[in-house]
Protein backbone atom coordinates (compact mmCIF):
# COMPACT_ATOMS: atom_id res chain seq x y z
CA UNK A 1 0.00 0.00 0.00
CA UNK A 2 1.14 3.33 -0.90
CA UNK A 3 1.28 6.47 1.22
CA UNK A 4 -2.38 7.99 1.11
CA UNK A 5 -2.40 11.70 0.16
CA UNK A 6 -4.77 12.81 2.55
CA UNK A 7 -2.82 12.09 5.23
CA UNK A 8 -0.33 14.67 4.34
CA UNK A 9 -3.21 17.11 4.85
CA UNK A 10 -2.91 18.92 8.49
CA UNK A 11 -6.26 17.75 9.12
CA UNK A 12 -5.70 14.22 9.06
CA UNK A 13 -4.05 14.97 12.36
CA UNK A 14 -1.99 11.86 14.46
CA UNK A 15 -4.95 9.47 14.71
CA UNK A 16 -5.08 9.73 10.74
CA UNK A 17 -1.97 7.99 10.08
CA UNK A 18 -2.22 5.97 13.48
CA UNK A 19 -5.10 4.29 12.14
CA UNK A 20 -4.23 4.03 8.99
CA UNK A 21 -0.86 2.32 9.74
CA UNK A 22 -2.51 0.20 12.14
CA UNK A 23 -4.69 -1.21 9.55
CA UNK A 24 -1.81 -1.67 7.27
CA UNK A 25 0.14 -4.08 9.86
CA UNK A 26 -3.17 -5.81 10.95
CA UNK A 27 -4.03 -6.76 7.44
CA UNK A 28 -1.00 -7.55 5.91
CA UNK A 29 0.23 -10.72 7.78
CA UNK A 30 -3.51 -11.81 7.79
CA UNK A 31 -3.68 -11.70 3.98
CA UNK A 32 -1.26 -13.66 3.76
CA UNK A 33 -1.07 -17.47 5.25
CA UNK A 34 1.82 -18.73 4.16
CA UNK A 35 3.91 -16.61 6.50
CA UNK A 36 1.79 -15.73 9.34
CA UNK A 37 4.07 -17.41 11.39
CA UNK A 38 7.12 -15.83 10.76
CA UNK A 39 6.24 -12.75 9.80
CA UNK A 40 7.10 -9.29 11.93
CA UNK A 41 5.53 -6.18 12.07
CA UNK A 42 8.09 -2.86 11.86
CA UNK A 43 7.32 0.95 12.30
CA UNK A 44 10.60 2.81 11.83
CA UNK A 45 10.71 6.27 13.10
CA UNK A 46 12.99 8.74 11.17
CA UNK A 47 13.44 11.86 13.19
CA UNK A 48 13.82 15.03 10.83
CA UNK A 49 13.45 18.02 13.90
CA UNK A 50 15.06 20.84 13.69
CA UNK A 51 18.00 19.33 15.60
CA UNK A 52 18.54 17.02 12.86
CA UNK A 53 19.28 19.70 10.55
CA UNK A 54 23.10 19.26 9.73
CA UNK A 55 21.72 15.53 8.81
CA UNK A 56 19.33 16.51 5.97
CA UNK A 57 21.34 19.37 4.79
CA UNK A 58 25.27 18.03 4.39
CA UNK A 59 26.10 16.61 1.57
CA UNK A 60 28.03 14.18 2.32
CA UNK A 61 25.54 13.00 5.10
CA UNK A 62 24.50 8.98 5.48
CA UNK A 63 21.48 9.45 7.62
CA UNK A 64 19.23 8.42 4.90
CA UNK A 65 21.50 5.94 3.48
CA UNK A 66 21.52 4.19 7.01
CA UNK A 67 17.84 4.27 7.68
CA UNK A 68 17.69 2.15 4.28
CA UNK A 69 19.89 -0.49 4.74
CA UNK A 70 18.67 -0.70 8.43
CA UNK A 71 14.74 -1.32 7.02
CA UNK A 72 16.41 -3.76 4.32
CA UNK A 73 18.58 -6.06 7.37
CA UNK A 74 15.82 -5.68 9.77
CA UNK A 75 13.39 -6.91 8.04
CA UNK A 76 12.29 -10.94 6.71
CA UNK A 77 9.67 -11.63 3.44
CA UNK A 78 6.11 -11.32 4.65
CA UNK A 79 7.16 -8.76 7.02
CA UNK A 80 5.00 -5.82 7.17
CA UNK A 81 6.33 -2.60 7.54
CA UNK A 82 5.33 1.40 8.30
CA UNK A 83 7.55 3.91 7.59
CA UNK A 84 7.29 7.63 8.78
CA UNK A 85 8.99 10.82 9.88
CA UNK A 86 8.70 12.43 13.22
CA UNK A 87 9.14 15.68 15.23
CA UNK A 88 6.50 17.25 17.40
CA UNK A 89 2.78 17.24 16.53
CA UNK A 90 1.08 20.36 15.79
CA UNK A 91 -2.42 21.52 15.11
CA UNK A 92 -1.81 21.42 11.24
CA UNK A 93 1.45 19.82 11.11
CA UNK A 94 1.28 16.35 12.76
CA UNK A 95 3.79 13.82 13.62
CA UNK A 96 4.18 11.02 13.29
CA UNK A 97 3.32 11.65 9.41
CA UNK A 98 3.14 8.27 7.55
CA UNK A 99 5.39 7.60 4.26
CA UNK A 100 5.03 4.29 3.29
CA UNK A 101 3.20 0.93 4.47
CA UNK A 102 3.19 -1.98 2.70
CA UNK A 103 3.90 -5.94 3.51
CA UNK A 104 7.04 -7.44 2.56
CA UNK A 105 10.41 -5.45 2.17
CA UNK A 106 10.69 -2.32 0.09
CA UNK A 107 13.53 -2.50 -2.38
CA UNK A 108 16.15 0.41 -1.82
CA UNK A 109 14.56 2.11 -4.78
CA UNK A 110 11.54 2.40 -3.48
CA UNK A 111 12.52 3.67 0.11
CA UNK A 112 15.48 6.40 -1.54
CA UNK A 113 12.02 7.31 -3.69
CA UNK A 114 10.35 7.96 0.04
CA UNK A 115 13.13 9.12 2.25
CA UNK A 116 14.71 11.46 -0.73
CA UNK A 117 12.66 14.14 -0.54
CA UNK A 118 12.12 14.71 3.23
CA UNK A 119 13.79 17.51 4.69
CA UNK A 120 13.56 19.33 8.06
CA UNK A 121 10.30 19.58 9.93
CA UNK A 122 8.75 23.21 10.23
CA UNK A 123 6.39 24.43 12.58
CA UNK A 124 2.92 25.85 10.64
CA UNK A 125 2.64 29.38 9.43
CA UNK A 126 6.03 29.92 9.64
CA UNK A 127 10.47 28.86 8.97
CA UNK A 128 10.42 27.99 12.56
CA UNK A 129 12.29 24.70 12.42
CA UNK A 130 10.13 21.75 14.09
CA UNK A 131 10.95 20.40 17.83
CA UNK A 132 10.97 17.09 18.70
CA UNK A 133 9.01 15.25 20.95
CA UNK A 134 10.60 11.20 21.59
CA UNK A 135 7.97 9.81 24.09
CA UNK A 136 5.04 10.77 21.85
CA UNK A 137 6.40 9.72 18.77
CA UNK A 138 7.19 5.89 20.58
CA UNK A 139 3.99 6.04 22.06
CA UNK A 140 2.45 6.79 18.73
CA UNK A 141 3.88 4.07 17.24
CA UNK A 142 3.05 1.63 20.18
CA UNK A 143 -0.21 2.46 20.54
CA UNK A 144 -1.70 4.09 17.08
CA UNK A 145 0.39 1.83 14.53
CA UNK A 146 1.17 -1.29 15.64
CA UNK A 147 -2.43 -1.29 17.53
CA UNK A 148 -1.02 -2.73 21.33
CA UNK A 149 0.17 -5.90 18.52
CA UNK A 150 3.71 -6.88 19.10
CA UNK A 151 6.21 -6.06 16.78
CA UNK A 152 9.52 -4.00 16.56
CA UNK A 153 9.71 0.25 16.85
CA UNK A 154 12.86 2.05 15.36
CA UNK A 155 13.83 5.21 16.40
CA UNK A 156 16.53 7.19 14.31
CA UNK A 157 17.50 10.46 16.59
CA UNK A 158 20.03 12.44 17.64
CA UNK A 159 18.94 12.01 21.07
CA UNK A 160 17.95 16.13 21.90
CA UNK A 161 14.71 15.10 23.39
CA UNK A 162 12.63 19.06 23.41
CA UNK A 163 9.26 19.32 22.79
CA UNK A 164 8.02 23.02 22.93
CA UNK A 165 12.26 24.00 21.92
CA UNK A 166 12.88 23.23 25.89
CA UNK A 167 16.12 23.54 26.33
CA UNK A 168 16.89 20.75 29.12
CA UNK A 169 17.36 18.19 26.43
CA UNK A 170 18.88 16.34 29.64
CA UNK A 171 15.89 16.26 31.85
CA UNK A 172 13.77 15.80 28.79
CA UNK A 173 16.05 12.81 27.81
CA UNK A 174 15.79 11.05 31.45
CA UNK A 175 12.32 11.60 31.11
CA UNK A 176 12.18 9.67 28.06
CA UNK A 177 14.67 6.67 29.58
CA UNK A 178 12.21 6.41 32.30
CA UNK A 179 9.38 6.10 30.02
CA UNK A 180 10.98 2.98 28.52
CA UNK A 181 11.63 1.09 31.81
CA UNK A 182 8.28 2.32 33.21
CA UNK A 183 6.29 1.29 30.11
CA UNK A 184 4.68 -2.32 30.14
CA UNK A 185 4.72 -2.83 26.52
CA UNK A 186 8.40 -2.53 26.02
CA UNK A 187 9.69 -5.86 27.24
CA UNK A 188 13.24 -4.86 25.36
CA UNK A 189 14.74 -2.03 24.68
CA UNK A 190 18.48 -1.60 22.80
CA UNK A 191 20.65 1.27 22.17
CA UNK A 192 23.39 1.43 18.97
CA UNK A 193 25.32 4.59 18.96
CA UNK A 194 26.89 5.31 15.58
CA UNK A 195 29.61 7.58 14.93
CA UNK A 196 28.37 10.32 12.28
CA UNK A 197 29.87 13.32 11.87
CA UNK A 198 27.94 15.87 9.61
CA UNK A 199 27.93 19.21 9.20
CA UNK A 200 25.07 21.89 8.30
CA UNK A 201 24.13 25.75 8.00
CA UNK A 202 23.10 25.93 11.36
CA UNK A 203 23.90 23.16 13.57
CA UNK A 204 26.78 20.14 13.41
CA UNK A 205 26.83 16.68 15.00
CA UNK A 206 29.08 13.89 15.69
CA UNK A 207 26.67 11.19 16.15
CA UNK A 208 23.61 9.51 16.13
CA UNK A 209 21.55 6.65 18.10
CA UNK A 210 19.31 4.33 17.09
CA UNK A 211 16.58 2.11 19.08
CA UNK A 212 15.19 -0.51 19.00
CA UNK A 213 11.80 -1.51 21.03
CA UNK A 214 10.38 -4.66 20.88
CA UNK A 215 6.97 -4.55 22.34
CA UNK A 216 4.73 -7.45 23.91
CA UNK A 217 6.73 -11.09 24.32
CA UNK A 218 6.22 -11.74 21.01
CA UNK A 219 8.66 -8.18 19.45
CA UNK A 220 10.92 -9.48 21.96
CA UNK A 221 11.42 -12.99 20.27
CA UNK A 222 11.31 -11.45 17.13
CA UNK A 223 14.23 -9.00 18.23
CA UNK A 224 16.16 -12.07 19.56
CA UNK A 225 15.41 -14.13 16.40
CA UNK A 226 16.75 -10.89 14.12
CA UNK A 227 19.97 -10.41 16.41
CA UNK A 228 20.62 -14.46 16.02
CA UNK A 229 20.40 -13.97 12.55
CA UNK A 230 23.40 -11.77 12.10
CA UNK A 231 21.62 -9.57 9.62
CA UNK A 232 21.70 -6.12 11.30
CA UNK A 233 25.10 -6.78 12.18
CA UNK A 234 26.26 -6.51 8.19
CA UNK A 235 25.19 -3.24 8.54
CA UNK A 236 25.47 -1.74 12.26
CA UNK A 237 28.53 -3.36 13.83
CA UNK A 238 28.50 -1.49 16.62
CA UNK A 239 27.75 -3.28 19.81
CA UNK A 240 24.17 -2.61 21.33
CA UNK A 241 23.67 -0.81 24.53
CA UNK A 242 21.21 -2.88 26.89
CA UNK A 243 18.32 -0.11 28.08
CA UNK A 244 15.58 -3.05 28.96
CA UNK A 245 15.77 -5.51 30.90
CA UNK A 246 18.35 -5.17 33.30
CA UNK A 247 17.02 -7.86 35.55
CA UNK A 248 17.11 -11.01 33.34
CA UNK A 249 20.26 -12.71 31.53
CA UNK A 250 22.34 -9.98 32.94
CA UNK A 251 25.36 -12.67 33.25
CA UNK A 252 26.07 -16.01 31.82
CA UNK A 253 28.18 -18.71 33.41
CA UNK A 254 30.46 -20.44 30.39
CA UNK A 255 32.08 -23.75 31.75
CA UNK A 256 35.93 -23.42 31.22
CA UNK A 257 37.19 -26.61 32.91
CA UNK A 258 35.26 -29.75 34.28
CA UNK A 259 36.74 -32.42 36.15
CA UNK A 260 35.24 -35.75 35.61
CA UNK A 261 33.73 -37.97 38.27
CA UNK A 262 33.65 -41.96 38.02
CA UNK A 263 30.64 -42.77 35.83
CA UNK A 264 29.81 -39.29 34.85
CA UNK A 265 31.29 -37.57 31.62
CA UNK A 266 30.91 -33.92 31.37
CA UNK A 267 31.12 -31.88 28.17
CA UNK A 268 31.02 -27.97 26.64
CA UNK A 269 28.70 -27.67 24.01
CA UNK A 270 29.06 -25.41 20.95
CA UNK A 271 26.06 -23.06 22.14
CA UNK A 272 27.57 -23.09 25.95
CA UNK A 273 25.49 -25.51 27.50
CA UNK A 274 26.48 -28.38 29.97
CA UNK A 275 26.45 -31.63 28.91
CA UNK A 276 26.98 -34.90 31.77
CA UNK A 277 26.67 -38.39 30.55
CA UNK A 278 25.75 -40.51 33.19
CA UNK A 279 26.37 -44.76 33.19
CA UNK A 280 22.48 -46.33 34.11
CA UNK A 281 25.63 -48.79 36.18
CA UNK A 282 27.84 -46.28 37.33
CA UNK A 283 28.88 -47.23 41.05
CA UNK A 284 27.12 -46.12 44.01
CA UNK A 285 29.24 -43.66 45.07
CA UNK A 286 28.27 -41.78 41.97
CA UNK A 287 24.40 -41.86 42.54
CA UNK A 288 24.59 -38.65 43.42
CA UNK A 289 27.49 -36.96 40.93
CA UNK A 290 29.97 -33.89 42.23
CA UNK A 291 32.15 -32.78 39.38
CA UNK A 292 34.22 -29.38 40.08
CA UNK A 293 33.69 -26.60 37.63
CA UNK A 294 35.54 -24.14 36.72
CA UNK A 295 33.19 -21.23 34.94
CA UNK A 296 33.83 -18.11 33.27
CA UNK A 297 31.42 -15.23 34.31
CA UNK A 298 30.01 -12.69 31.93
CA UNK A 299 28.65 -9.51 32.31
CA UNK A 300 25.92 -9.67 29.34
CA UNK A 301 24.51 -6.06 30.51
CA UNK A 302 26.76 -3.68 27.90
CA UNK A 303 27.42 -0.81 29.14
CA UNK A 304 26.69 -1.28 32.81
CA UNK A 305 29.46 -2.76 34.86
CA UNK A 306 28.30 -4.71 38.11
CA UNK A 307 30.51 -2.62 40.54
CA UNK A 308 28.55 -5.32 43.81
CA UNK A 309 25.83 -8.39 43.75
CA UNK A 310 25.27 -10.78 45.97
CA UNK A 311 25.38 -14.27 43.82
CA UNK A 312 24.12 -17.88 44.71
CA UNK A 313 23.02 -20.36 41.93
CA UNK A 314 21.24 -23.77 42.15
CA UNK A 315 20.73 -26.77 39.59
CA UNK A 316 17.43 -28.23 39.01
CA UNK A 317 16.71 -31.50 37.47
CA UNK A 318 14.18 -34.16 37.01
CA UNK A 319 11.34 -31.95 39.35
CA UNK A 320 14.31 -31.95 41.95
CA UNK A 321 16.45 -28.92 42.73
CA UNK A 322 19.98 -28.78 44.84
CA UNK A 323 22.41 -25.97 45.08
CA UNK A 324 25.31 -25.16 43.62
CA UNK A 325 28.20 -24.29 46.15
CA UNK A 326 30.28 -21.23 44.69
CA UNK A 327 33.42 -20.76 45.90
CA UNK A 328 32.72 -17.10 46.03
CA UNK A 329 29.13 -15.25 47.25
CA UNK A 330 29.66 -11.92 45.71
CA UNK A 331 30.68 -10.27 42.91
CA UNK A 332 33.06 -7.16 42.53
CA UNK A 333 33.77 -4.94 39.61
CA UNK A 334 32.75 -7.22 36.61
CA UNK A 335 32.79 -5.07 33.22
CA UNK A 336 30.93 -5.99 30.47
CA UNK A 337 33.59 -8.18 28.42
CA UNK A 338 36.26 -8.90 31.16
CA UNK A 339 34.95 -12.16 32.64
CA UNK A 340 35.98 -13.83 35.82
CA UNK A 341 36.78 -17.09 36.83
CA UNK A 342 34.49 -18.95 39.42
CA UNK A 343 35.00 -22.32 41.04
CA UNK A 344 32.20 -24.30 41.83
CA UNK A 345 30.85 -28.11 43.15
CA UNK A 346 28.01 -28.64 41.02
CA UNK A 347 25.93 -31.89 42.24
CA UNK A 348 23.42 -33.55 39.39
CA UNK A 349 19.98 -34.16 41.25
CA UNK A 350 19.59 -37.45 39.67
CA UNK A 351 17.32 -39.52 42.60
CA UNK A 352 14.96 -39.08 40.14
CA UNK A 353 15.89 -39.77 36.72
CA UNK A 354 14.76 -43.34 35.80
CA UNK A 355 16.15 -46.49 36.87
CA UNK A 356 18.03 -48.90 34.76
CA UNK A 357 14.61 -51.30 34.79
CA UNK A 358 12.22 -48.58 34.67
CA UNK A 359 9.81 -48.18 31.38
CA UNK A 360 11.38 -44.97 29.96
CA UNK A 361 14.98 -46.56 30.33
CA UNK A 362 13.82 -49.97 28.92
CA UNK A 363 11.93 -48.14 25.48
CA UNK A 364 15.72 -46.69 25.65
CA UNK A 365 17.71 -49.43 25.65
CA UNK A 366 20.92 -49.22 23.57
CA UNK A 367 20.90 -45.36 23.40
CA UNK A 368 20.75 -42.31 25.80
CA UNK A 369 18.01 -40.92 27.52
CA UNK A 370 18.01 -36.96 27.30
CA UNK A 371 17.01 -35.40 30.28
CA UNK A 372 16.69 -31.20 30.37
CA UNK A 373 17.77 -29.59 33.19
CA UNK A 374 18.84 -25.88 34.03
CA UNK A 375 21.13 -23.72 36.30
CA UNK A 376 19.94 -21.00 37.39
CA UNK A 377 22.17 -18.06 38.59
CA UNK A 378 20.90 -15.35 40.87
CA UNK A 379 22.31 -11.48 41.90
CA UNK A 380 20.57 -9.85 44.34
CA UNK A 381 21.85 -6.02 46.40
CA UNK A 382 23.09 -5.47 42.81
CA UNK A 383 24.38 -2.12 42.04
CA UNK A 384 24.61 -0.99 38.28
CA UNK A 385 27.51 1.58 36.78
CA UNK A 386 27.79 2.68 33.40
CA UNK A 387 30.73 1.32 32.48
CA UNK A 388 33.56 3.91 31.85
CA UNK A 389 34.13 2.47 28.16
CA UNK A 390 30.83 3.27 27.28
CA UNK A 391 31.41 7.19 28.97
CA UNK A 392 34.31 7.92 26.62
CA UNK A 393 32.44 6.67 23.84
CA UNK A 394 29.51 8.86 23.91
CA UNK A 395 31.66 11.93 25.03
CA UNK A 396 33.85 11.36 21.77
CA UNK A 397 30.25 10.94 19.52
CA UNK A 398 28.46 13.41 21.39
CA UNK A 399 31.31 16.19 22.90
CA UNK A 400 29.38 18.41 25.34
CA UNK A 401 26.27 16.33 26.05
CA UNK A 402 24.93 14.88 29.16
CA UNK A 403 23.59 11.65 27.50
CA UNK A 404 25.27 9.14 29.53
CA UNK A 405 23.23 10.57 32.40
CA UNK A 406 19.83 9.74 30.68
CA UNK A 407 21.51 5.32 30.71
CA UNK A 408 21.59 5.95 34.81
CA UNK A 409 19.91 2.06 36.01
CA UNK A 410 16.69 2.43 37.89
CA UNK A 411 17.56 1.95 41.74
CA UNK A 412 14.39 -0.41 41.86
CA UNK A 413 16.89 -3.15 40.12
CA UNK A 414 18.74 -5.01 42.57
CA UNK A 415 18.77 -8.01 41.48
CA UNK A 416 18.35 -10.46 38.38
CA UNK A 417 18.40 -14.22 37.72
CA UNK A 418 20.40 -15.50 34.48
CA UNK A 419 19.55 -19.45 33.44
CA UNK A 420 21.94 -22.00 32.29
CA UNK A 421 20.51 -24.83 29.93
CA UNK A 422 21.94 -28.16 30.76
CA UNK A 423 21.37 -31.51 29.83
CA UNK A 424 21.59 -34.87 31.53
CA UNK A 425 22.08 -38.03 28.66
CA UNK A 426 21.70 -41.28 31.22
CA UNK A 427 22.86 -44.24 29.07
CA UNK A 428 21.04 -47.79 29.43
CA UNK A 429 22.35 -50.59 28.27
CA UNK A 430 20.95 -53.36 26.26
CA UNK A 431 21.57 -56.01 29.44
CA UNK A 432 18.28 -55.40 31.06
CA UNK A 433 16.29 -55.00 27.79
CA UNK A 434 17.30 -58.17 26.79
CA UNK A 435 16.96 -60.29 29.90
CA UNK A 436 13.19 -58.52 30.26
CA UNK A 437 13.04 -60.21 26.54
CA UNK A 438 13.57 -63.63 27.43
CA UNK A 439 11.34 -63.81 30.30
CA UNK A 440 8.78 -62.85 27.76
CA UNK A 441 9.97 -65.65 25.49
CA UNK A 442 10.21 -67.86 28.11
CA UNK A 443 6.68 -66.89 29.63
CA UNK A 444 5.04 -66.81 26.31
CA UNK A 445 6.58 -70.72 25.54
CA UNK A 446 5.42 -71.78 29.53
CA UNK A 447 1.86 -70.31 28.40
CA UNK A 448 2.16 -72.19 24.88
CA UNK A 449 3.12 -75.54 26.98
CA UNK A 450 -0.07 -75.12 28.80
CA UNK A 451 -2.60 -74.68 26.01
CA UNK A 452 -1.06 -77.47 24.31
CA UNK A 453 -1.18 -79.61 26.91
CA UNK A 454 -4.65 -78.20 27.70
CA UNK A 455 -6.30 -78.90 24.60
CA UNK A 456 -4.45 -82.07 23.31
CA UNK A 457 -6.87 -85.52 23.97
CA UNK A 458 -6.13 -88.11 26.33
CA UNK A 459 -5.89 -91.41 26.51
CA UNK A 460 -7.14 -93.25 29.72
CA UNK A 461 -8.12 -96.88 30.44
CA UNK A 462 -10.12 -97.60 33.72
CA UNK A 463 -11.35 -101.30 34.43
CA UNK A 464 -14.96 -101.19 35.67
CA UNK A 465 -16.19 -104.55 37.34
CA UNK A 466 -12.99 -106.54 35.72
CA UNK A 467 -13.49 -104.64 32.67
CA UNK A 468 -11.19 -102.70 30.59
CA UNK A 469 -11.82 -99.85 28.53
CA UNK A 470 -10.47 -97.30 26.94
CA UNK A 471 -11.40 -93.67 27.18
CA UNK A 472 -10.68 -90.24 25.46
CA UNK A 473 -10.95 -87.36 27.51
CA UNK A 474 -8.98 -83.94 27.49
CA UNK A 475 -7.69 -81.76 30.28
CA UNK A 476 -10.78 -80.23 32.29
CA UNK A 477 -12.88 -83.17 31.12
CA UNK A 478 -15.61 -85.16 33.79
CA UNK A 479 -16.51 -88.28 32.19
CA UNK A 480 -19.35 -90.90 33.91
CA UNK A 481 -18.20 -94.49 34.19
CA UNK A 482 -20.96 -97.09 33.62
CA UNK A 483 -21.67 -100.95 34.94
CA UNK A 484 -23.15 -103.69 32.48
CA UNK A 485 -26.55 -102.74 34.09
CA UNK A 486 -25.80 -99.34 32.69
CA UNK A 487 -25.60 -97.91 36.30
CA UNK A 488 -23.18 -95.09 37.01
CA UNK A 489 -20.67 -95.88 39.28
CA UNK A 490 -17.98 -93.34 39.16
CA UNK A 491 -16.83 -89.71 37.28
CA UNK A 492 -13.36 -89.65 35.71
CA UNK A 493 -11.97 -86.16 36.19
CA UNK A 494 -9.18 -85.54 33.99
CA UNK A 495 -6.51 -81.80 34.62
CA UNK A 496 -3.62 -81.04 33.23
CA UNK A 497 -1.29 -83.30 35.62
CA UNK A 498 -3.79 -86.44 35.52
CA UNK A 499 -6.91 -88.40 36.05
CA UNK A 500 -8.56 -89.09 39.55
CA UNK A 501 -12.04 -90.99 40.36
CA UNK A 502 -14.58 -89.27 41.49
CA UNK A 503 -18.17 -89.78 43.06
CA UNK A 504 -17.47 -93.62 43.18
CA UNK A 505 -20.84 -95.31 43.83
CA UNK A 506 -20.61 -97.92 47.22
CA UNK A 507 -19.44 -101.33 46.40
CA UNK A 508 -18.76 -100.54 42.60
CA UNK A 509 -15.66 -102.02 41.47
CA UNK A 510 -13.75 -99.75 39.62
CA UNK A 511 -10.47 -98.29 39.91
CA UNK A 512 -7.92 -96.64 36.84
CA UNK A 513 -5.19 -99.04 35.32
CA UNK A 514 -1.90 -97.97 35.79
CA UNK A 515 0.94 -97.19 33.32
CA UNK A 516 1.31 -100.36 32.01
CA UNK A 517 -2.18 -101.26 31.58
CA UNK A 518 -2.72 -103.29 34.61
């Protein structure tokens, strides 16, 4: 869908294009099935305030080129997209003012078409360059385009946060930080600042930030999903800056050296996860495993350095949990990509994985039996710093600003919980498989003895007042023995181990020959 001209008419106002561009993302994964579950919904924000002026009006500036190649890495086929320029909404000049929506990703024709001729923002009935507003322009996005949906808002800026020209750009800027870690939707929130120096007739820069929001769970697995892909990477190589969350996967805990224990095998895999093979017969001693570990720990929180936490961690596995003894309770000082070493005695719950003879280990037999498991790593009194890497780094892109102030932590984080995936592969044997095997056999041929020898006819020879004769009978059989007078005298009862008399009538001669015949 192209850009409709009416919303470039003051009138339409910001519900016209909030509308508008929430129709656009509604209806373009529905209409079409073969992606809807894959497909992402995008609004990217590209601020043209009068702030950003040296970026529209240098020559030589890549602002535009940037936001292109961003749109064209961030987004997947079937993703839907809305594109549109901000500043500060005004009766008669509103913001954010739609360019493009469409599903699917624009070629870089297309968006040079859209983004070539947009210049800087002014304010109506006048040259008065435009302000910019951040928080209403997010929260347009959030709430007008995507619709309260999940999906993923960009924000190009230069980071001067001033609606109504206020000059306290730093206030204005905390402001805006606090409305991302106060804000429910936004469940992640990353920062890339970008060296760009440009130069215009009025103002000059250094640099320039982009966001990233993913909003709902669902723009927060499509943000992880995009980051694993390596696609935004090929064009910003810059390492993110974490704004939200700073209570969850703040560290991870890599295993650097495992000592083996008798019947247990432990193993790094190429993701980082913990891998311990366990014998169904390993000795007793090792019902319970202990293996020593060795772990590197990593701040994951870029640019905050954990200056204190209080850290414990525990392993649970198979619906039973045990700690994990550290051999050190705190943490001092760790900076986001200086790890350090931490010694541990990590004991596998294993009381209740299945037993050698049990039903999941039998269906097993011959291969491994993979049990999931996780450790989970807690920090709690943690206090957050931004790390002093990061403060050079913005004071060389942004010389005289306070924006490091506006990445200050929240003092309601103290603490955070990180998980480690492991995995438990408990190897069975053939043995017991194959002895439960011929029991059956044998049972089945015991059971095959007995319905033979239940069915197959008998041969029996009783002499009845001196007489002999002959019978046939069968296992289960009662037969009535008869005198010349064609009296009965007697019952022959016949079971699987023999014949017996029964019911013999008084004074009637009969009795059963033996196994010779006499």
């Amino acid at each position: 869908m192209e850009r409709d001209p009416r919303l470039e008419a003051g009138g339409a106002g910001v519900t016209g294009w909030q509308r508008w561009s929430a129709l656009v993302l509604a209806s373009a994964v529905a209409s079409s099935p073969a992606v809807t579950a894959q497909a992402a919904s995008h609004v990217f924000l590209v601020q043209n305030s009068g702030w950003m002026e040296p970026f529209y009006t240098d020559p030589a500036s890549p602002y535009k080129a940037l936001v292109t190649e961003v749109v064209q890495a961030a987004m997947a086929p079937g993703d839907a997209l809305v594109l549109a320029s901000f500043n500060q909404g005004l009766p008669g000049a509103p913001s954010p003012r739609a360019l493009l929506a469409q599903q699917g990703k624009p070629n870089r024709n297309k968006l040079r078409g859209v983004l070539g001729p947009l210049e800087v923002g002014r304010k109506p009935g006048g040259k008065a360059m435009a302000d910019t507003d951040l928080g209403e322009a997010v929260g347009g996005a959030i709430d007008g385009a995507l619709g309260g949906k999940p999906g993923l808002v960009w924000l190009f800026t230069n980071n001067r946060n001033s609606p109504n020209n206020d000059q306290a750009t730093a206030r204005r800027n905390r402001e805006f930080y606090q409305l991302i870690h106060e804000g429910k939707a936004i469940r992640k929130a990353l920062a890339f600042p970008l060296k760009m120096p440009v130069q215009g007739a009025q103002y000059s820069a250094g640099g320039l930030m982009v966001y990233v929001f993913a909003v709902h769970e669902g723009g927060a697995r499509e943000l992880d999903a995009l980051l694993a892909s390596g696609r935004l990477k090929q064009v910003i190589t810059e390492t993110p800056a974490r704004l939200k969350p700073l209570d969850q996967d703040t560290v991870r805990l890599v295993p650097a050296r495992v000592e083996n224990t008798p019947g247990v095998r432990y193993a790094v895999l190429p993701d980082g996860r913990l891998r311990a093979e366990l014998d169904a017969d390993r000795p007793a001693a090792a019902s319970t495993p202990s293996a020593r570990i060795t772990w590197r720990l990593e701040n994951a929180m870029y640019p905050y350095t954990i200056t204190s936490a209080d850290i414990s961690a525990q392993a649970a596995l198979a619906g039973e949990v045990k700690p994990v003894a550290l051999q050190a309770d705190t943490v001092r000082n760790l900076a986001p990509g200086k790890p350090q070493p931490l010694a541990s005695t990590l004991s596998l719950p294993v009381a209740n994985v299945p037993g050698k003879w049990s039903l999941a280990a039998l269906s097993t037999a011959g291969s491994a039996q993979v049990i999931p498991g996780r450790i989970e790593v807690r920090l709690a009194n943690q206090r957050l710093e931004l790390s002093q890497t990061f403060r050079q780094r913005m004071a060389e892109l942004f010389p005289g600003d306070p924006l490091p102030d506006i990445f200050t932590p929240p003092a309601q984080i103290q603490g955070s919980r990180a998980v480690l995936p492991v995995e438990v592969r408990l190897q069975y044997g053939a043995g017991p498989l194959l002895a439960m095997i011929g029991g059956l056999f044998a049972l089945l041929a015991a059971a095959g003895a007995l319905a033979v020898a239940a069915t197959r006819g008998r041969k029996v020879v009783v002499i009845v007042d001196g007489e002999r004769r002959t019978l046939r009978t069968k296992a289960g059989a009662k037969s009535p023995l008869y005198n010349a007078a064609g009296d009965q005298v007697a019952e022959l009862h016949t079971t699987l181990f023999g014949h017996q008399l029964a019911n013999v009538r008084e004074g009637a001669s009969v009795q059963l020959a033996d196994k010779a015949g006499r």
